[in-house]
N, C-alpha and C. Protein backbone atom coordinates (compact mmCIF):
# COMPACT_ATOMS: atom_id res chain seq x y z
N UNK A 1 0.82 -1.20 0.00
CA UNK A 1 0.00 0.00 0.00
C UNK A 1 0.85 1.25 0.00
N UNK A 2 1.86 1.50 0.87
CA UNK A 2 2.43 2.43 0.60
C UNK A 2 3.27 2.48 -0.01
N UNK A 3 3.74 1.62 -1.53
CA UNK A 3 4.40 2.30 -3.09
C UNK A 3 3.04 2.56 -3.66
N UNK A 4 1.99 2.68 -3.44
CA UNK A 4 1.08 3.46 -4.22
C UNK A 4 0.82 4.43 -4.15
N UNK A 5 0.97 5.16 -2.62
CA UNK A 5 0.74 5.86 -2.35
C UNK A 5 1.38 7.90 -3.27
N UNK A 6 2.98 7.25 -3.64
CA UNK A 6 3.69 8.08 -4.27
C UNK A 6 3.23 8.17 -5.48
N UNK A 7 3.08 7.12 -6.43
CA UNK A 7 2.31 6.93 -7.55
C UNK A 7 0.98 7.81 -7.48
N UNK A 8 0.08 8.15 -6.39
CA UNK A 8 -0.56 8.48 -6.36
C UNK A 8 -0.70 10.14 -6.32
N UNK A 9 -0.02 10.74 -5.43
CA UNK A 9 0.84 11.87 -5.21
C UNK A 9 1.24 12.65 -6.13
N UNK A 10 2.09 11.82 -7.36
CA UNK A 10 2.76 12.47 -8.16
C UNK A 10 1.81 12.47 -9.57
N UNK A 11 0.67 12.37 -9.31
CA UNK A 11 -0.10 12.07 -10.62
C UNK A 11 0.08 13.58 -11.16
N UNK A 12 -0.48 14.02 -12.36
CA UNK A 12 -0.10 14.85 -12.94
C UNK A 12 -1.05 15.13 -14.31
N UNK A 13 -2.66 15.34 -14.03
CA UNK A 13 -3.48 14.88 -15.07
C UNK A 13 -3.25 15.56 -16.30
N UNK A 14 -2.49 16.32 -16.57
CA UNK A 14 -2.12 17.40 -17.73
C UNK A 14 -1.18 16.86 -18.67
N UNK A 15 0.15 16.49 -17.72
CA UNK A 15 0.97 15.78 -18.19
C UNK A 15 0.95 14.48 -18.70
N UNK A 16 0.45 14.21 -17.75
CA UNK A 16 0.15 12.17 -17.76
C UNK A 16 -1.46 12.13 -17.61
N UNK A 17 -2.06 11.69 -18.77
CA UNK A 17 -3.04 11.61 -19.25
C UNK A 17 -3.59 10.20 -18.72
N UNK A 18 -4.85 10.10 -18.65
CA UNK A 18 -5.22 8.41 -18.34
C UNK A 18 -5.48 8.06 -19.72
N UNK A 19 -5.04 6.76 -20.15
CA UNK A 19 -5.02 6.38 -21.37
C UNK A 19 -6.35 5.15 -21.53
N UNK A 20 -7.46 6.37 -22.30
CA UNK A 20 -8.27 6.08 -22.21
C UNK A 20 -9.11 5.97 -24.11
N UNK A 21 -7.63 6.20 -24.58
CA UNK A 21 -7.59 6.31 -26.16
C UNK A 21 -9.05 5.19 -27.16
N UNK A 22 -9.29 3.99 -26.26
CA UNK A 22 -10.27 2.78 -26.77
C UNK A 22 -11.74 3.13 -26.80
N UNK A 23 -11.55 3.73 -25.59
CA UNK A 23 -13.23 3.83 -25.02
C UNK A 23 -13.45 5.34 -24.98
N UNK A 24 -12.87 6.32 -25.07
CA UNK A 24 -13.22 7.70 -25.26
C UNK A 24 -14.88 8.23 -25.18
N UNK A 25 -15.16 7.52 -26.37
CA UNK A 25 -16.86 7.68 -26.89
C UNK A 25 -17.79 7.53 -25.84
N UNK A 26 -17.68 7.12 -24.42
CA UNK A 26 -17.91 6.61 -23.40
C UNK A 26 -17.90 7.85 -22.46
N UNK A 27 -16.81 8.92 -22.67
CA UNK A 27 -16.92 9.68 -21.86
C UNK A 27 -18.18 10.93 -22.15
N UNK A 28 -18.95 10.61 -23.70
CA UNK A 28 -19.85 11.66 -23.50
C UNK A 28 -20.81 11.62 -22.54
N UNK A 29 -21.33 10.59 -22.77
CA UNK A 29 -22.44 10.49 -21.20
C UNK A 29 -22.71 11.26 -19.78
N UNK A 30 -21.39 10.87 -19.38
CA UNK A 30 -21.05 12.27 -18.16
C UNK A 30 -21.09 13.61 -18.44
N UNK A 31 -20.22 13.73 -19.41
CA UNK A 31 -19.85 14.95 -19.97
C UNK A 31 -21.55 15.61 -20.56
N UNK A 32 -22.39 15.46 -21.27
CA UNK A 32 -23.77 15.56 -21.67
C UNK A 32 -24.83 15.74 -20.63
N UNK A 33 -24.06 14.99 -19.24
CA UNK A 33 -25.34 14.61 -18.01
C UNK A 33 -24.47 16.31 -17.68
N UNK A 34 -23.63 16.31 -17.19
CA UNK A 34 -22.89 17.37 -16.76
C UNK A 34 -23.69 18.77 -17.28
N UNK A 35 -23.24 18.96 -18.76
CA UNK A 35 -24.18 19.85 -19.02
C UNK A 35 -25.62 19.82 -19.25
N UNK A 36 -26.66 18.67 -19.30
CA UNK A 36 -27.70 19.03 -18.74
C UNK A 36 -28.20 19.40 -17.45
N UNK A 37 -27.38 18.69 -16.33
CA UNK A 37 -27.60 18.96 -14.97
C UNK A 37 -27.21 21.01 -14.66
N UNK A 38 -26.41 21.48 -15.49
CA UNK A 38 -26.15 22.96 -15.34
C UNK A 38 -27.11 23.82 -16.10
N UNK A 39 -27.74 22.92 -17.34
CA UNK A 39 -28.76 24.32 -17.86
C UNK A 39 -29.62 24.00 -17.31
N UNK A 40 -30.34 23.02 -17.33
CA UNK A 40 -31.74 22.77 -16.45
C UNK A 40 -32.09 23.79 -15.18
N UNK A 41 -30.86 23.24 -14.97
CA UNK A 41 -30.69 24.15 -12.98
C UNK A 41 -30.96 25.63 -13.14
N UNK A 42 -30.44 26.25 -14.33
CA UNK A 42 -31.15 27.57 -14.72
C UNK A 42 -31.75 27.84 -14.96
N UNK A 43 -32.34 26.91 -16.23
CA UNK A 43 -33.64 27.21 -16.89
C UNK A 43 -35.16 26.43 -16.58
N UNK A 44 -35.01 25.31 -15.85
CA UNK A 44 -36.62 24.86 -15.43
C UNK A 44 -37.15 25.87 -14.43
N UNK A 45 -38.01 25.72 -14.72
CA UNK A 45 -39.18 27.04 -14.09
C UNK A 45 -39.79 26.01 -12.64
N UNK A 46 -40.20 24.85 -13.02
CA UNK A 46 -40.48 24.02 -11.86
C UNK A 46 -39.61 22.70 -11.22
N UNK A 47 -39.24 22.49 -10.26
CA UNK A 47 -37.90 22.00 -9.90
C UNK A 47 -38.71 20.24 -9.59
N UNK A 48 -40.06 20.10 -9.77
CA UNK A 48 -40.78 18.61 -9.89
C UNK A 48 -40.66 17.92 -11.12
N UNK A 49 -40.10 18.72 -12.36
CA UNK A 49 -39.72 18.58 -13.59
C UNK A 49 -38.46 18.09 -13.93
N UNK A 50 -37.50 18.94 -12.67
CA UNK A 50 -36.28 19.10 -13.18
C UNK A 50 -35.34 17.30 -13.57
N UNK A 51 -35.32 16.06 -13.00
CA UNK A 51 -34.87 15.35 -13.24
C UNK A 51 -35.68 14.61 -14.44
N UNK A 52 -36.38 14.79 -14.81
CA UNK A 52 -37.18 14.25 -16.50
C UNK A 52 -36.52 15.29 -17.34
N UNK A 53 -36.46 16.27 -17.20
CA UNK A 53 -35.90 17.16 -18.17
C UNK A 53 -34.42 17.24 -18.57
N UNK A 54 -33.82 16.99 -17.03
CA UNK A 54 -32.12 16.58 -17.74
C UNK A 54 -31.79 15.65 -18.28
N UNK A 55 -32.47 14.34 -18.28
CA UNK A 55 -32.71 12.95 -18.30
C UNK A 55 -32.75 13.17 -20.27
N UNK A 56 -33.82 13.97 -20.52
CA UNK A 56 -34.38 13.89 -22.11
C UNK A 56 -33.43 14.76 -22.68
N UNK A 57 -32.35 16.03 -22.10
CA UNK A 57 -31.52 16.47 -22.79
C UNK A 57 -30.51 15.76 -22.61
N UNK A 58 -30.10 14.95 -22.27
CA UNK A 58 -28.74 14.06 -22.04
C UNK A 58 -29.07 12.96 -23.39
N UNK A 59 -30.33 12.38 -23.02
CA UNK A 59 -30.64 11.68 -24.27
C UNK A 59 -30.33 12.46 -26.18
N UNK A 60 -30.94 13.77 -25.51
CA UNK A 60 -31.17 14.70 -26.96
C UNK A 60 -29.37 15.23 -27.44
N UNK A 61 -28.53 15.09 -26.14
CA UNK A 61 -27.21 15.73 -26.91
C UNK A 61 -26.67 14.01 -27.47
N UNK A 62 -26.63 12.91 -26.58
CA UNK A 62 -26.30 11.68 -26.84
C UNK A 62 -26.74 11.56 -28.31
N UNK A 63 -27.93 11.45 -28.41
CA UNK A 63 -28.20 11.07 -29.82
C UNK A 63 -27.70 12.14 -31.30
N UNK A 64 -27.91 12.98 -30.54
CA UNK A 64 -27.45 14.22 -31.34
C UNK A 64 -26.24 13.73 -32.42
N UNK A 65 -24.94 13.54 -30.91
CA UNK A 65 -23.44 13.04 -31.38
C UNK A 65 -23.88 12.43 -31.94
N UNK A 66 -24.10 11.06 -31.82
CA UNK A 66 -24.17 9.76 -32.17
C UNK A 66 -24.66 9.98 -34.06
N UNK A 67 -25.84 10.57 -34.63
CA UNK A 67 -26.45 11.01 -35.37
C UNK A 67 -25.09 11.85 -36.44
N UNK A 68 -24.72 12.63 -35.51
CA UNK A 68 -23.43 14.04 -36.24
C UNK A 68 -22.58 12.92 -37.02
N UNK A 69 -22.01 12.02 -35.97
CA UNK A 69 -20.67 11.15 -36.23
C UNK A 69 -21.25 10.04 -37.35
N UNK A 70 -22.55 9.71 -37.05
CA UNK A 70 -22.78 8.66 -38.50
C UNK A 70 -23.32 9.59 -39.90
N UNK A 71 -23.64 10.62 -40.22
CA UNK A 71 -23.75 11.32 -41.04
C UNK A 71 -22.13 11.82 -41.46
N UNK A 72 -21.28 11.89 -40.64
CA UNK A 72 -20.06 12.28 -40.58
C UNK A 72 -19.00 11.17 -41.38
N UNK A 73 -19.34 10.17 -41.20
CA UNK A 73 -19.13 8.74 -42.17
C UNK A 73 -19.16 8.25 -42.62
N UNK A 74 -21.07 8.77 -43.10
CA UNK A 74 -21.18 8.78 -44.24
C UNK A 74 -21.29 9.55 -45.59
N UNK A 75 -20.75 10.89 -44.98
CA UNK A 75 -20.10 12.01 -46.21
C UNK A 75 -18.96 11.54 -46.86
N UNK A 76 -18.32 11.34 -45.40
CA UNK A 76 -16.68 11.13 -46.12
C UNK A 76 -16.28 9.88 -46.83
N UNK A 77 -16.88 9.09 -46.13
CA UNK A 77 -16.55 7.42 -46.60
C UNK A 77 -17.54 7.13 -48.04
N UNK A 78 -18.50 7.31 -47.92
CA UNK A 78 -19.77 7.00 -49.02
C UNK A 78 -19.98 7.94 -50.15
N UNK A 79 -20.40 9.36 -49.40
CA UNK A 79 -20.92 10.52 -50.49
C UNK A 79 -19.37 11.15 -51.56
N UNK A 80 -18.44 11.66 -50.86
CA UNK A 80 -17.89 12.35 -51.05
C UNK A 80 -17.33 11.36 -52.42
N UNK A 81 -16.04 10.49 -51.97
CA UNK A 81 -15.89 9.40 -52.86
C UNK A 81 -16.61 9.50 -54.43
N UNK A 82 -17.79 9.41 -54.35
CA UNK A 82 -18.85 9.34 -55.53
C UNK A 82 -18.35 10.51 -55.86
N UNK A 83 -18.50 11.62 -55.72
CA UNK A 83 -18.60 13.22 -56.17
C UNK A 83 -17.41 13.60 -56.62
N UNK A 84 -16.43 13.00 -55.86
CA UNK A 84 -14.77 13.16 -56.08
C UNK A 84 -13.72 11.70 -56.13
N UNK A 85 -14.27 11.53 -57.59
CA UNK A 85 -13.19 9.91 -57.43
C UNK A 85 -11.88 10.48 -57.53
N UNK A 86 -10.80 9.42 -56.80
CA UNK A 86 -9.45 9.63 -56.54
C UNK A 86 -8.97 9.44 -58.13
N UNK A 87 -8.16 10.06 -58.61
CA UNK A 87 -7.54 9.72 -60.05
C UNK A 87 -6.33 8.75 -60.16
């Protein structure tokens, strides 16, 4: 327990990144709940609302991405190709 402890100490999240390069796509969730949990909190008018409402914008930015990135793959990979063959 205590050689972890230094390891622990000396972390350095700027520098030394958690290598999380696989699963990335994973971190929108939080990140989406995050900012629904901050506009809601401003903008619902009734606070008996407020957890259905962050709930459906977390869903609405999730799908959003999800939607951006497959339209996004299929410009480049599918459409574009057609419009601009390589010579």
């Amino acid at each position: 327990m205590n050689s972890l402890l230094p390891q622990i100490l000396a972390y350095t999240p700027f520098i030394d990144p958690i290598n999380v390069h696989r699963v990335w796509f994973w971190l929108l969730i939080p990140l989406s709940l995050g900012i629904s949990i901050t506009y809601k909190a401003v903008r619902v008018g009734d606070m008996r609302h407020y957890p259905r409402q962050v709930l459906v914008m977390t869903v609405q930015i999730v799908a959003a991405m999800v939607l951006l990135g497959l339209a996004s793959y299929l410009l480049i990979q599918h459409i574009l190709p057609r419009i601009l063959p390589a010579a």
